[in-house]
PDB file of N, CA and C in Angstrom:
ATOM      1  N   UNK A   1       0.834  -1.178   0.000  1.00  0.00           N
ATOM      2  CA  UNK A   1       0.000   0.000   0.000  1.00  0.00           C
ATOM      3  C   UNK A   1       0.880   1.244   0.000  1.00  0.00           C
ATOM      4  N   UNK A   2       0.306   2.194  -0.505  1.00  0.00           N
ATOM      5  CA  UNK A   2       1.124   3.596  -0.373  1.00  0.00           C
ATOM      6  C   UNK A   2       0.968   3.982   0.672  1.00  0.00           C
ATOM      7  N   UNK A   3       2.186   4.492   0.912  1.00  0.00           N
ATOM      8  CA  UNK A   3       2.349   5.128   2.503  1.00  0.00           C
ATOM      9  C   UNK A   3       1.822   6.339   2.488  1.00  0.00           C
ATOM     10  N   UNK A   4       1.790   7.264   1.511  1.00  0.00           N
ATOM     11  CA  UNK A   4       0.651   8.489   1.646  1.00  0.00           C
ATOM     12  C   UNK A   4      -0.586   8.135   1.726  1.00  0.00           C
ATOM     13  N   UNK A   5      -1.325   7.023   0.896  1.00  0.00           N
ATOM     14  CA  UNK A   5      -2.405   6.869   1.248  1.00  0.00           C
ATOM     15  C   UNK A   5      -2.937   6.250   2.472  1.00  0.00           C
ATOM     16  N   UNK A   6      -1.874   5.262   3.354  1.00  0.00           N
ATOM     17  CA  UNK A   6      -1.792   4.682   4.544  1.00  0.00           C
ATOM     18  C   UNK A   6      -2.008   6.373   5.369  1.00  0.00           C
ATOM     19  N   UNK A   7      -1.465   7.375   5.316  1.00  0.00           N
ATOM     20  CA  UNK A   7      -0.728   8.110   6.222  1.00  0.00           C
ATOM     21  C   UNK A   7      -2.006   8.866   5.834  1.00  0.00           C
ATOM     22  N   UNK A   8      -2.955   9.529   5.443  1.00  0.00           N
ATOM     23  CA  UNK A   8      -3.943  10.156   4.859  1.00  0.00           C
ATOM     24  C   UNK A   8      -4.976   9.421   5.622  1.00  0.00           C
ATOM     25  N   UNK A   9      -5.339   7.947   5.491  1.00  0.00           N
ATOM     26  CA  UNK A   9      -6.497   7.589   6.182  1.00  0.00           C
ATOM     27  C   UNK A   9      -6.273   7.326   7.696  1.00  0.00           C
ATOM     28  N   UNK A  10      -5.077   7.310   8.024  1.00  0.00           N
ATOM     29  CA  UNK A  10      -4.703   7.654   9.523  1.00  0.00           C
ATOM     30  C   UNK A  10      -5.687   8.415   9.801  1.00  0.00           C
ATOM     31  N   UNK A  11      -5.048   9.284   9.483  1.00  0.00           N
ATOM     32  CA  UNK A  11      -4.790  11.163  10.102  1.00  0.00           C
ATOM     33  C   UNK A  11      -6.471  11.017   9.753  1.00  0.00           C
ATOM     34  N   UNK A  12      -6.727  10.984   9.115  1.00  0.00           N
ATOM     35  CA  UNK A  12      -8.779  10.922   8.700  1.00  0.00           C
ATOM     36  C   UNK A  12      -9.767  10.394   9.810  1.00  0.00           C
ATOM     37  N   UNK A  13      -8.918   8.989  10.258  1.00  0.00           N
ATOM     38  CA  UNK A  13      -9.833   8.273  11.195  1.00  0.00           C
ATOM     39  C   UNK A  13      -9.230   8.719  12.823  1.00  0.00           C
ATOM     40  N   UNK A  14      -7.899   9.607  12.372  1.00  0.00           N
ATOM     41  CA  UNK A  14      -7.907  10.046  14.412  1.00  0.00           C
ATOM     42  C   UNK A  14      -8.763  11.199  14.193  1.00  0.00           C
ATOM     43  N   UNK A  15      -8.737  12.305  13.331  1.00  0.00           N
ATOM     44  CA  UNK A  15      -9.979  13.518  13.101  1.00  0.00           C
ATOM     45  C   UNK A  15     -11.205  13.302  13.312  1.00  0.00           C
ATOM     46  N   UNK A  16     -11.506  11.911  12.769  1.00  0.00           N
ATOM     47  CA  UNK A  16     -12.755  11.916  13.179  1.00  0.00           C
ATOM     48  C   UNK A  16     -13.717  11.151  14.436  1.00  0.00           C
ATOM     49  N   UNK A  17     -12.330  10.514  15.125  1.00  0.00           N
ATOM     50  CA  UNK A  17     -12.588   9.859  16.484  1.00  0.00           C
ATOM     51  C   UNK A  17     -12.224  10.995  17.256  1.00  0.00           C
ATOM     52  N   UNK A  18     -12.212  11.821  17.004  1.00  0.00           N
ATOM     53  CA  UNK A  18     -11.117  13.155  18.267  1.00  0.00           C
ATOM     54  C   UNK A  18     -12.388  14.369  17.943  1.00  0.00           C
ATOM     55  N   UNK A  19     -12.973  14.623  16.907  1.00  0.00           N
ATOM     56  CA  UNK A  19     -13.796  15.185  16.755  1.00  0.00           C
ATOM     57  C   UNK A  19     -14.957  14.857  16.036  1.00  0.00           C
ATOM     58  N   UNK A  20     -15.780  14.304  16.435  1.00  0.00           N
ATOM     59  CA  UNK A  20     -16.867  13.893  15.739  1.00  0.00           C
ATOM     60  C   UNK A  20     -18.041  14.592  15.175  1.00  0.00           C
ATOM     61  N   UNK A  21     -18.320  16.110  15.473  1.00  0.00           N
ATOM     62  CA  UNK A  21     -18.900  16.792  15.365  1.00  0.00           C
ATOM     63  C   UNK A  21     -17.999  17.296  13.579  1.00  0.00           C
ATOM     64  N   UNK A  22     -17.224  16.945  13.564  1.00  0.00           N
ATOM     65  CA  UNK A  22     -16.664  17.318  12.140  1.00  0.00           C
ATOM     66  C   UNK A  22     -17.503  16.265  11.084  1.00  0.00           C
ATOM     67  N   UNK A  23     -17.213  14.951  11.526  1.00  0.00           N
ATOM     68  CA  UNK A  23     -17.628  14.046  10.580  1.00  0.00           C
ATOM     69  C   UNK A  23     -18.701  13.703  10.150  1.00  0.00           C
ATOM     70  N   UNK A  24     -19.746  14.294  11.385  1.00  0.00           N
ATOM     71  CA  UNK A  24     -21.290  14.321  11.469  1.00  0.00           C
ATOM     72  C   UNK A  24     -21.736  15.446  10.690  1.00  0.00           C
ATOM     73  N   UNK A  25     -21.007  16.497  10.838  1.00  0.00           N
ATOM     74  CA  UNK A  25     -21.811  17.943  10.608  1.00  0.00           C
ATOM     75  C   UNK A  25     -21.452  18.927  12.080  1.00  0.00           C
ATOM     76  N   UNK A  26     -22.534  19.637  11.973  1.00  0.00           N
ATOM     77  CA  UNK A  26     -22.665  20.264  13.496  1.00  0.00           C
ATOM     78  C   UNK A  26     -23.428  20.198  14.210  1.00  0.00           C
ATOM     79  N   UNK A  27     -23.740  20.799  15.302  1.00  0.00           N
ATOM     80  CA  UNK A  27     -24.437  19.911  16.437  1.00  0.00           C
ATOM     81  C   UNK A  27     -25.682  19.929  15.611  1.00  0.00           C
ATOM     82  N   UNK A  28     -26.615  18.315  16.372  1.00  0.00           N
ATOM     83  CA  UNK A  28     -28.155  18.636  15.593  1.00  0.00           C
ATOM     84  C   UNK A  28     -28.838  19.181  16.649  1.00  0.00           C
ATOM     85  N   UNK A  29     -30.037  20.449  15.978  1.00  0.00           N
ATOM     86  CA  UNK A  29     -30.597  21.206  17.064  1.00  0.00           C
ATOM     87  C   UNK A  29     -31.569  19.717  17.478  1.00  0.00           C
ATOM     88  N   UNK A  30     -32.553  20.503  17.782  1.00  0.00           N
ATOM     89  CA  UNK A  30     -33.608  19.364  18.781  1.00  0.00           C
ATOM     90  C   UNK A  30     -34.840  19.149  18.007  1.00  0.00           C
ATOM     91  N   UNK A  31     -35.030  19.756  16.654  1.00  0.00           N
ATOM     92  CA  UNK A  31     -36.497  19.769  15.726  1.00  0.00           C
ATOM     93  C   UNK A  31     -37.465  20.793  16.447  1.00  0.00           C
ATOM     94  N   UNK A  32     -38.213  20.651  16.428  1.00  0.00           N
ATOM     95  CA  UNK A  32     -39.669  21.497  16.007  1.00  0.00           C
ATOM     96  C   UNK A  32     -39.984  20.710  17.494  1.00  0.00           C
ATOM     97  N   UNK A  33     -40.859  22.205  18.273  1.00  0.00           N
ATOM     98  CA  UNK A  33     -41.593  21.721  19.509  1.00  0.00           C
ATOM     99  C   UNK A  33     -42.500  22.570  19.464  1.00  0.00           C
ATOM    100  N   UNK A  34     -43.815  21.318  20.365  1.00  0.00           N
ATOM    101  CA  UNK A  34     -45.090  22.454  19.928  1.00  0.00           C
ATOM    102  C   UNK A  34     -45.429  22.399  21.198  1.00  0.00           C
ATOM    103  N   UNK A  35     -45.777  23.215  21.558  1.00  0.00           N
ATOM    104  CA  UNK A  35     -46.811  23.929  22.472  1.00  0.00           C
ATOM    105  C   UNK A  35     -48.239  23.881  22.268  1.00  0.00           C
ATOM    106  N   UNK A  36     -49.068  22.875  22.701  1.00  0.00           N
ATOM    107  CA  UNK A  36     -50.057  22.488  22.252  1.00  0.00           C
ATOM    108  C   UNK A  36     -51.507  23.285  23.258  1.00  0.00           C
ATOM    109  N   UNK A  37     -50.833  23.781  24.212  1.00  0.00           N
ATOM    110  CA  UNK A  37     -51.894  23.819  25.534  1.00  0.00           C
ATOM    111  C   UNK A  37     -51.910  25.643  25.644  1.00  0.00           C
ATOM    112  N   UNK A  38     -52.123  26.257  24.412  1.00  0.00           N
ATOM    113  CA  UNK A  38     -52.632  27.769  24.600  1.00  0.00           C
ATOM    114  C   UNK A  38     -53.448  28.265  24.640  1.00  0.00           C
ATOM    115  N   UNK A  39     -54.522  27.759  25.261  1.00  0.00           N
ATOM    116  CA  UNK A  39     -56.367  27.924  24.820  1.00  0.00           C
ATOM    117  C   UNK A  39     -56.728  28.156  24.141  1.00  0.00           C
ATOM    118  N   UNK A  40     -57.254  29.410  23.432  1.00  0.00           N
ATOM    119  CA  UNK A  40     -58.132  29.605  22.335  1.00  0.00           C
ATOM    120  C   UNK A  40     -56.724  30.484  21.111  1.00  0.00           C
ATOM    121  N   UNK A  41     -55.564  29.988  21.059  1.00  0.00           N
ATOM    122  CA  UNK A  41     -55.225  30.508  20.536  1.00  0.00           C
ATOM    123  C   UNK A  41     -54.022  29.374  19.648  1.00  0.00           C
ATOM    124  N   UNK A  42     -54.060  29.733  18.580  1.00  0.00           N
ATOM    125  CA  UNK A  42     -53.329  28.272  17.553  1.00  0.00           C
ATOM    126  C   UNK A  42     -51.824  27.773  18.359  1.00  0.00           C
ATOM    127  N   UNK A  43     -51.220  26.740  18.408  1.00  0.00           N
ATOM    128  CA  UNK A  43     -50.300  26.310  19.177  1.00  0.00           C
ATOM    129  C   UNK A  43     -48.881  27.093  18.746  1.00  0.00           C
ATOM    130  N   UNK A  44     -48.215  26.869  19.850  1.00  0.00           N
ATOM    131  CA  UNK A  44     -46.744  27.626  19.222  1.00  0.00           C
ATOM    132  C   UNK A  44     -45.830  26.535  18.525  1.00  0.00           C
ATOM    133  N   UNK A  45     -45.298  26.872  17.623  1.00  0.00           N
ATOM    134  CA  UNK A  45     -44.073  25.747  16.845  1.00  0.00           C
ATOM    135  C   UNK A  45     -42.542  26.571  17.298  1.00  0.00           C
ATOM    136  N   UNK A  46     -41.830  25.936  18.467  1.00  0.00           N
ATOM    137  CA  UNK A  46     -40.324  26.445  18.380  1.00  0.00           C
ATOM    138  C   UNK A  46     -39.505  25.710  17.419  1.00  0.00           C
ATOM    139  N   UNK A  47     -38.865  26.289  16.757  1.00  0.00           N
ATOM    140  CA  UNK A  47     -37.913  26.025  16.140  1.00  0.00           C
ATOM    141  C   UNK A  47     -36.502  25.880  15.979  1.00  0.00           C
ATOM    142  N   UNK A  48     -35.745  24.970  16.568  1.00  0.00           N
ATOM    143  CA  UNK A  48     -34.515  24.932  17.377  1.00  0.00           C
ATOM    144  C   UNK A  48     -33.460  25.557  15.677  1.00  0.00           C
ATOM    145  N   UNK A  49     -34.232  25.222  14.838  1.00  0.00           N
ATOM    146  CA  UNK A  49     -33.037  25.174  13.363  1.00  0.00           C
ATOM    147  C   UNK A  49     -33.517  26.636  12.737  1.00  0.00           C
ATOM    148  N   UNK A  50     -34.120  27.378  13.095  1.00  0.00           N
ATOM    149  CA  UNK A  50     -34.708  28.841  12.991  1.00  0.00           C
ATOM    150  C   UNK A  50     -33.809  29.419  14.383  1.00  0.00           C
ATOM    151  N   UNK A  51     -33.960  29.052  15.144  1.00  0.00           N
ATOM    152  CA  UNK A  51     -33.229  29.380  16.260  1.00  0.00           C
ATOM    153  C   UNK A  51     -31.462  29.685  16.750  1.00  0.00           C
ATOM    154  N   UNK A  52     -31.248  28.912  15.926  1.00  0.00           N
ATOM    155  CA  UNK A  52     -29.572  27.919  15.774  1.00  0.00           C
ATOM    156  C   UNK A  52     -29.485  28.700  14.447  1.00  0.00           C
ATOM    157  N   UNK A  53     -29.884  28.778  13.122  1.00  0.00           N
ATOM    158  CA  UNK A  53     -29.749  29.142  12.098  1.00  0.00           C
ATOM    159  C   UNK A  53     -29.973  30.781  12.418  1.00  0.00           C
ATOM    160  N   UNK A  54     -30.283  31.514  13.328  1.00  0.00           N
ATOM    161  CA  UNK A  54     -30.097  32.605  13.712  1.00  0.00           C
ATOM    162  C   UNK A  54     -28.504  33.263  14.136  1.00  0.00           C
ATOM    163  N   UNK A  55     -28.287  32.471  14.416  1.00  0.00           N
ATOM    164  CA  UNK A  55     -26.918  32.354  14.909  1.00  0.00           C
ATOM    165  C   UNK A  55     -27.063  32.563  16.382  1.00  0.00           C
ATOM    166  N   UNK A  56     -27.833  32.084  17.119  1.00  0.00           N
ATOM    167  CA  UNK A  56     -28.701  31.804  18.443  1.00  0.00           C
ATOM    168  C   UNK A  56     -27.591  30.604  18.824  1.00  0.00           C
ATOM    169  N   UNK A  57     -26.835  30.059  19.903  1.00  0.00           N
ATOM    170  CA  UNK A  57     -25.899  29.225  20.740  1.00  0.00           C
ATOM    171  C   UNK A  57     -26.902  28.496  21.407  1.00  0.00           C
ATOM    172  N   UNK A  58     -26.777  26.970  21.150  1.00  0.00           N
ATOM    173  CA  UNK A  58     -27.458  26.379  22.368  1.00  0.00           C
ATOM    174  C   UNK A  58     -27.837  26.856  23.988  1.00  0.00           C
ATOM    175  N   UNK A  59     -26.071  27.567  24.185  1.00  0.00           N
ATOM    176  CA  UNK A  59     -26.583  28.251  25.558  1.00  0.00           C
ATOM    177  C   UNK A  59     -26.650  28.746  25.634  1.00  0.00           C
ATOM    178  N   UNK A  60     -27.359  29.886  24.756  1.00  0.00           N
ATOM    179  CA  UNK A  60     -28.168  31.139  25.096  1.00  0.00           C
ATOM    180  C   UNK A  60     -29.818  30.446  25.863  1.00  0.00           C
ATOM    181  N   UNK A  61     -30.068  29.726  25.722  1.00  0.00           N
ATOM    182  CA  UNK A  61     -31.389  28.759  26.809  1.00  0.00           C
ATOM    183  C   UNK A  61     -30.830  27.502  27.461  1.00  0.00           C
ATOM    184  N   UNK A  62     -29.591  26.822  26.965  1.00  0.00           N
ATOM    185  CA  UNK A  62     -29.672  25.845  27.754  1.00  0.00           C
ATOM    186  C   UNK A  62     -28.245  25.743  28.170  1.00  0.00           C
ATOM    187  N   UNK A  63     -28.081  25.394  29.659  1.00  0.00           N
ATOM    188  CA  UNK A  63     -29.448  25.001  30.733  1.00  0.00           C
ATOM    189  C   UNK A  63     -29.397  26.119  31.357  1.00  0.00           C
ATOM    190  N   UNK A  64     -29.549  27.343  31.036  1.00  0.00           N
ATOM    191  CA  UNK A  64     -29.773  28.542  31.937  1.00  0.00           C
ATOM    192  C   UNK A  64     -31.187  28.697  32.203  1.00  0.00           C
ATOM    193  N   UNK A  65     -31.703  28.899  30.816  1.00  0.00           N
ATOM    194  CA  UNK A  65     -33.826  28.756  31.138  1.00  0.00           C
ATOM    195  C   UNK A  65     -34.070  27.578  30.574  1.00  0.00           C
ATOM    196  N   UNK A  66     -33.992  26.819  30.179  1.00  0.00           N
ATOM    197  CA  UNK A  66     -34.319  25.292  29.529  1.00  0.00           C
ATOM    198  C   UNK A  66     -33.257  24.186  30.171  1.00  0.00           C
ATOM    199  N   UNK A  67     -33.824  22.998  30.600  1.00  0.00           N
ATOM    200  CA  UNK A  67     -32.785  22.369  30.545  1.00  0.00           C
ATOM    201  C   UNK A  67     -32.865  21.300  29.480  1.00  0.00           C
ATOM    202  N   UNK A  68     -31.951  21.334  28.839  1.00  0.00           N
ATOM    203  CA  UNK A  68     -31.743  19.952  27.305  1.00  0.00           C
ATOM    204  C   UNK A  68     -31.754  18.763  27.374  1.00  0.00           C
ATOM    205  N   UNK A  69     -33.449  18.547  28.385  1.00  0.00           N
ATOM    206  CA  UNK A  69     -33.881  17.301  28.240  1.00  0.00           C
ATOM    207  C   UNK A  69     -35.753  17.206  27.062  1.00  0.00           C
ATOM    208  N   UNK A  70     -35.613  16.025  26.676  1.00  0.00           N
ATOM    209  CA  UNK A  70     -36.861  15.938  26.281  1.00  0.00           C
ATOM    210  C   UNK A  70     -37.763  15.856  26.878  1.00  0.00           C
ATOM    211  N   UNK A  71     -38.888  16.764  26.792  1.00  0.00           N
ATOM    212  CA  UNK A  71     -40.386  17.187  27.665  1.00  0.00           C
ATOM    213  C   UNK A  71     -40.077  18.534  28.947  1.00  0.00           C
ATOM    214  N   UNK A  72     -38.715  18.407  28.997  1.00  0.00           N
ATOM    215  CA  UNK A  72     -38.609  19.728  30.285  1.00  0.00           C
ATOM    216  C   UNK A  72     -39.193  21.081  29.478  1.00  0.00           C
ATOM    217  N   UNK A  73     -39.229  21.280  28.226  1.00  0.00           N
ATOM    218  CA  UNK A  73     -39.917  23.218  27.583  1.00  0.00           C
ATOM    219  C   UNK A  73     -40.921  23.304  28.144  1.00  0.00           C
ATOM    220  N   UNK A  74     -41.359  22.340  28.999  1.00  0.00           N
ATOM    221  CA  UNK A  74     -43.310  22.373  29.027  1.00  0.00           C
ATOM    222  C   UNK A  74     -43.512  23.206  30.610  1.00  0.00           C
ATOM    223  N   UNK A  75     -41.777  22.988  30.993  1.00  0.00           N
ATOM    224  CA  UNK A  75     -41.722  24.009  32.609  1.00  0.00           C
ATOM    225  C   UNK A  75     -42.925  23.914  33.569  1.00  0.00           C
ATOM    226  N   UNK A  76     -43.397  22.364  33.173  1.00  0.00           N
ATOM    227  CA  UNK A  76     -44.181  21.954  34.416  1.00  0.00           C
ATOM    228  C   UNK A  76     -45.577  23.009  34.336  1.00  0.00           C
ATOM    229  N   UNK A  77     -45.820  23.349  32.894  1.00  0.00           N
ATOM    230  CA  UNK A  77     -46.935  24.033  32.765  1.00  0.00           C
ATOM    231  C   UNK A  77     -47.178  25.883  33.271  1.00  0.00           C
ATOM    232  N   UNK A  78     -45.663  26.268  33.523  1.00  0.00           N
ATOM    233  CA  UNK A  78     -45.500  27.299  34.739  1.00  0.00           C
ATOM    234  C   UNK A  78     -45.302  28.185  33.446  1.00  0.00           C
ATOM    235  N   UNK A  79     -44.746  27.877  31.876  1.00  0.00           N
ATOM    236  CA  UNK A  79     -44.588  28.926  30.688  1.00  0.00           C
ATOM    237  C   UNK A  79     -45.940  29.486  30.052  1.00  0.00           C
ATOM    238  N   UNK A  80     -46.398  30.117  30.700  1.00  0.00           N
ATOM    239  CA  UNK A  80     -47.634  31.215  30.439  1.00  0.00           C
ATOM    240  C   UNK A  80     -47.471  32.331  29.511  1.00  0.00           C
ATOM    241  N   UNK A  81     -48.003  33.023  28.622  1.00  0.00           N
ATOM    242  CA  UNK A  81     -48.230  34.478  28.812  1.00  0.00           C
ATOM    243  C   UNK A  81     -47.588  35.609  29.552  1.00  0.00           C
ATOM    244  N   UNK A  82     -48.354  35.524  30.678  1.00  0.00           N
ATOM    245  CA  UNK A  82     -47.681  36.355  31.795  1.00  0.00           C
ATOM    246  C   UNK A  82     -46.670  35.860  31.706  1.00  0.00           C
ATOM    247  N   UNK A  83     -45.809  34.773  32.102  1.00  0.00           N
ATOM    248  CA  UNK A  83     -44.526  34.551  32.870  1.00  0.00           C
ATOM    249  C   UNK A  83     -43.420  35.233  31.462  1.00  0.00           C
ATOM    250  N   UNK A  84     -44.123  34.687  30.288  1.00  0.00           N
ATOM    251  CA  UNK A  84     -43.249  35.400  29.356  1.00  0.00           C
ATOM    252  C   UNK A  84     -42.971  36.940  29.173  1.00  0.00           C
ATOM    253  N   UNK A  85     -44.375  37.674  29.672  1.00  0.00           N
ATOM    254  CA  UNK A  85     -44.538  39.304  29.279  1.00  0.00           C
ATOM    255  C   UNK A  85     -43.718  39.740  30.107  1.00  0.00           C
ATOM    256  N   UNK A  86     -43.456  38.893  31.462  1.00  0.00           N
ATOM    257  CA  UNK A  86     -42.189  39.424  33.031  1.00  0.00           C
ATOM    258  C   UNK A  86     -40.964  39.063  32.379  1.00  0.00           C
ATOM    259  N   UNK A  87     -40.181  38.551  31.106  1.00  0.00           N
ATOM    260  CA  UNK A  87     -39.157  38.124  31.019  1.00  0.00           C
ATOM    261  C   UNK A  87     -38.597  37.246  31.147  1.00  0.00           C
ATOM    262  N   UNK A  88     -39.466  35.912  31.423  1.00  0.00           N
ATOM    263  CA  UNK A  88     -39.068  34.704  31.969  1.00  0.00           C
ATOM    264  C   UNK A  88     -39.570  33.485  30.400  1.00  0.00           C
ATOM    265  N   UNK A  89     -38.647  32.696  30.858  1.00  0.00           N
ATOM    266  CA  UNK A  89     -38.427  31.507  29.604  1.00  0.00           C
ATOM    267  C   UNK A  89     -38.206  31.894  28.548  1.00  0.00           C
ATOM    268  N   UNK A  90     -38.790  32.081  27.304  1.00  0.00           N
ATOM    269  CA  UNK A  90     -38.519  32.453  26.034  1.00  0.00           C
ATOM    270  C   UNK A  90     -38.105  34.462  26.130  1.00  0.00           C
ATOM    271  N   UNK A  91     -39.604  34.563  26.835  1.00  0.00           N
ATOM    272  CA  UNK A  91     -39.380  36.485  27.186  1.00  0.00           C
ATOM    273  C   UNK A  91     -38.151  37.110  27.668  1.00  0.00           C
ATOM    274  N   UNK A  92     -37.079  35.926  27.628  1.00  0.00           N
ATOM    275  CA  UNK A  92     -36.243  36.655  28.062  1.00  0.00           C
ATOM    276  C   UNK A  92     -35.239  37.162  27.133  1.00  0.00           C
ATOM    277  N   UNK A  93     -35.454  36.901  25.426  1.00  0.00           N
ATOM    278  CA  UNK A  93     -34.782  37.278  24.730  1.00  0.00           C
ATOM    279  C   UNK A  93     -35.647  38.179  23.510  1.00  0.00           C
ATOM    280  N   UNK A  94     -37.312  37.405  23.476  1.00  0.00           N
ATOM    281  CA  UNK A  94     -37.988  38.133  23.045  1.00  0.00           C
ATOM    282  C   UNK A  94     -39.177  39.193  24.266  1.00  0.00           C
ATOM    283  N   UNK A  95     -37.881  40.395  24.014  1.00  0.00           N
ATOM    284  CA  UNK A  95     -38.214  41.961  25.323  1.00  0.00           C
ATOM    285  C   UNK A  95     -38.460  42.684  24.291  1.00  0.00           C
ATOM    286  N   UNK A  96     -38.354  42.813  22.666  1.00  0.00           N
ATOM    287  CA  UNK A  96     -38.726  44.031  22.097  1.00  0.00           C
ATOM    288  C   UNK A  96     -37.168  44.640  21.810  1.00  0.00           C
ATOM    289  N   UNK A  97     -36.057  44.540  22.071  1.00  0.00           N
ATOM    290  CA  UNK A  97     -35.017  44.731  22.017  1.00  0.00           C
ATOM    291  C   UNK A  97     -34.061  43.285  21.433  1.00  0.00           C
ATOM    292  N   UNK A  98     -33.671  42.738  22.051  1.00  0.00           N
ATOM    293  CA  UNK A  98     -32.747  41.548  21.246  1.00  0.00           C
ATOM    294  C   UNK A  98     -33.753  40.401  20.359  1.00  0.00           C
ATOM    295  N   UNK A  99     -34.990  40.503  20.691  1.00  0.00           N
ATOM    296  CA  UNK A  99     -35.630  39.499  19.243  1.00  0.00           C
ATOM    297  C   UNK A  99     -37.069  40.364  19.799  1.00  0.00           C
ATOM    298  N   UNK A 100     -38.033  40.394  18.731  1.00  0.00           N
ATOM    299  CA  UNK A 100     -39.358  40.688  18.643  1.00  0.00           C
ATOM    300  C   UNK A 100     -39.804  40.103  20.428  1.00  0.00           C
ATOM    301  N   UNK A 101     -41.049  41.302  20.529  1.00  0.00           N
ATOM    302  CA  UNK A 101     -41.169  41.188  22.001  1.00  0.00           C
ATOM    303  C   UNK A 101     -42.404  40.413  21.843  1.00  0.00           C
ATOM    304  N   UNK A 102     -42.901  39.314  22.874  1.00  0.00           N
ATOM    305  CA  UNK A 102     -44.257  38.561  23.174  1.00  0.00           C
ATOM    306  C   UNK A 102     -45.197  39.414  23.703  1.00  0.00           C
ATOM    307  N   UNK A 103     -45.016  40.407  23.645  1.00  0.00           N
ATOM    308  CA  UNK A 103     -45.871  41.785  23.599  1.00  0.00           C
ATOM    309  C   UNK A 103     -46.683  41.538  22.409  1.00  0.00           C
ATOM    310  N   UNK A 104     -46.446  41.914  21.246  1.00  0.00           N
ATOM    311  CA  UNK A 104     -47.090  41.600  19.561  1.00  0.00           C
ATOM    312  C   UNK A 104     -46.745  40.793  19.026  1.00  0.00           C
ATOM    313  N   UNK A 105     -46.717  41.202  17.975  1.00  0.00           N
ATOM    314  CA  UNK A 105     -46.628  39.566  16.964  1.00  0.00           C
ATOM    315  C   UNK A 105     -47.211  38.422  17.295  1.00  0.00           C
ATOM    316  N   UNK A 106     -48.202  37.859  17.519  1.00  0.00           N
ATOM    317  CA  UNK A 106     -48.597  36.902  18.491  1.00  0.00           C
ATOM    318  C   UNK A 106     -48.235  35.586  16.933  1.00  0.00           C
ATOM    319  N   UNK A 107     -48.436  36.161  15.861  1.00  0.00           N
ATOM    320  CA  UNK A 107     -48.615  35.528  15.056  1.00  0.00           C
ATOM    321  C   UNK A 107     -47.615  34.530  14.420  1.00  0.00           C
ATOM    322  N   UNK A 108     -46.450  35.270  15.057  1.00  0.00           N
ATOM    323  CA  UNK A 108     -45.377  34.912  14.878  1.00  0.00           C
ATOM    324  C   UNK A 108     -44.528  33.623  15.791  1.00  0.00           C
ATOM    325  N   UNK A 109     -45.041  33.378  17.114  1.00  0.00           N
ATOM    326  CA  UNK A 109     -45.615  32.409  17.302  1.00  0.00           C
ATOM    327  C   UNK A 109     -46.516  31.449  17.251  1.00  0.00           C
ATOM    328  N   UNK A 110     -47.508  32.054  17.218  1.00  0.00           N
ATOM    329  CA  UNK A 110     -48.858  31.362  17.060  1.00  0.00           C
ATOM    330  C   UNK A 110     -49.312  30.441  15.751  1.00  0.00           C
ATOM    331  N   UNK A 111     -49.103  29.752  15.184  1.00  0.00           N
ATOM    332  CA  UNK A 111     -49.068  29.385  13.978  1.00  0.00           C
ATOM    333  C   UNK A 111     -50.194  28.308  13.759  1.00  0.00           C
ATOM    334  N   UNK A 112     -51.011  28.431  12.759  1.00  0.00           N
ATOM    335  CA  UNK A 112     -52.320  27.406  12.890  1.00  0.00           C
ATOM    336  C   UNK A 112     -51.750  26.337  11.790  1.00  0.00           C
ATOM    337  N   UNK A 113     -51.465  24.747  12.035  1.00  0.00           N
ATOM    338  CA  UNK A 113     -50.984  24.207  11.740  1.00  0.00           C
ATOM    339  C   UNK A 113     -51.602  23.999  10.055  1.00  0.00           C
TER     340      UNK A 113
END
């Protein structure tokens, strides 16, 4: 065998045991989460790849207001309206200043499937 080509798939397979996030891609966000429980108003769709494709960092929410398990966004039912309009869970980035405020746009969450 050629020793460049020996010496090439080395170096390939320690790159990609040493960093795997190379060989995969980059991190995968988490998909599409819905918010199903808003009463009379169409459910919310988050979008981790709208989010991430913002140039938004996993830890800009996690685990500071989210923690990055599956079913914890639902915050034990405590992510309201209100809790968002005070700045808390999502409201804390959408204030009207660093992303559209949960003040308006409702629509922009709100999305009728």
């Amino acid at each position: 065998m050629d020793k460049t080509y020996l010496t090439t798939k080395t170096l390939m397979l320690v790159v990609a045991l040493t960093f795997p996030t190379l060989a995969t891609g980059a991190e995968k966000h988490g998909g599409d989460i819905w918010f199903k429980d808003t009463k009379n108003f169409a459910p919310v769709i988050f979008s981790h790849d709208k989010h991430g494709g913002a140039g938004n960092p996993c830890t800009d929410c996690h685990d500071t207001i989210f923690k990055k398990e599956k079913g914890s966004a639902d915050a034990g039912n405590a992510m309201t309206m209100k809790t968002l309009k005070q700045g808390e869970y999502c409201g804390t980035c959408h204030d009207g200043q660093k992303a559209f405020s949960v003040k308006s746009s409702c629509k922009k969450c709100h999305i009728k499937p």
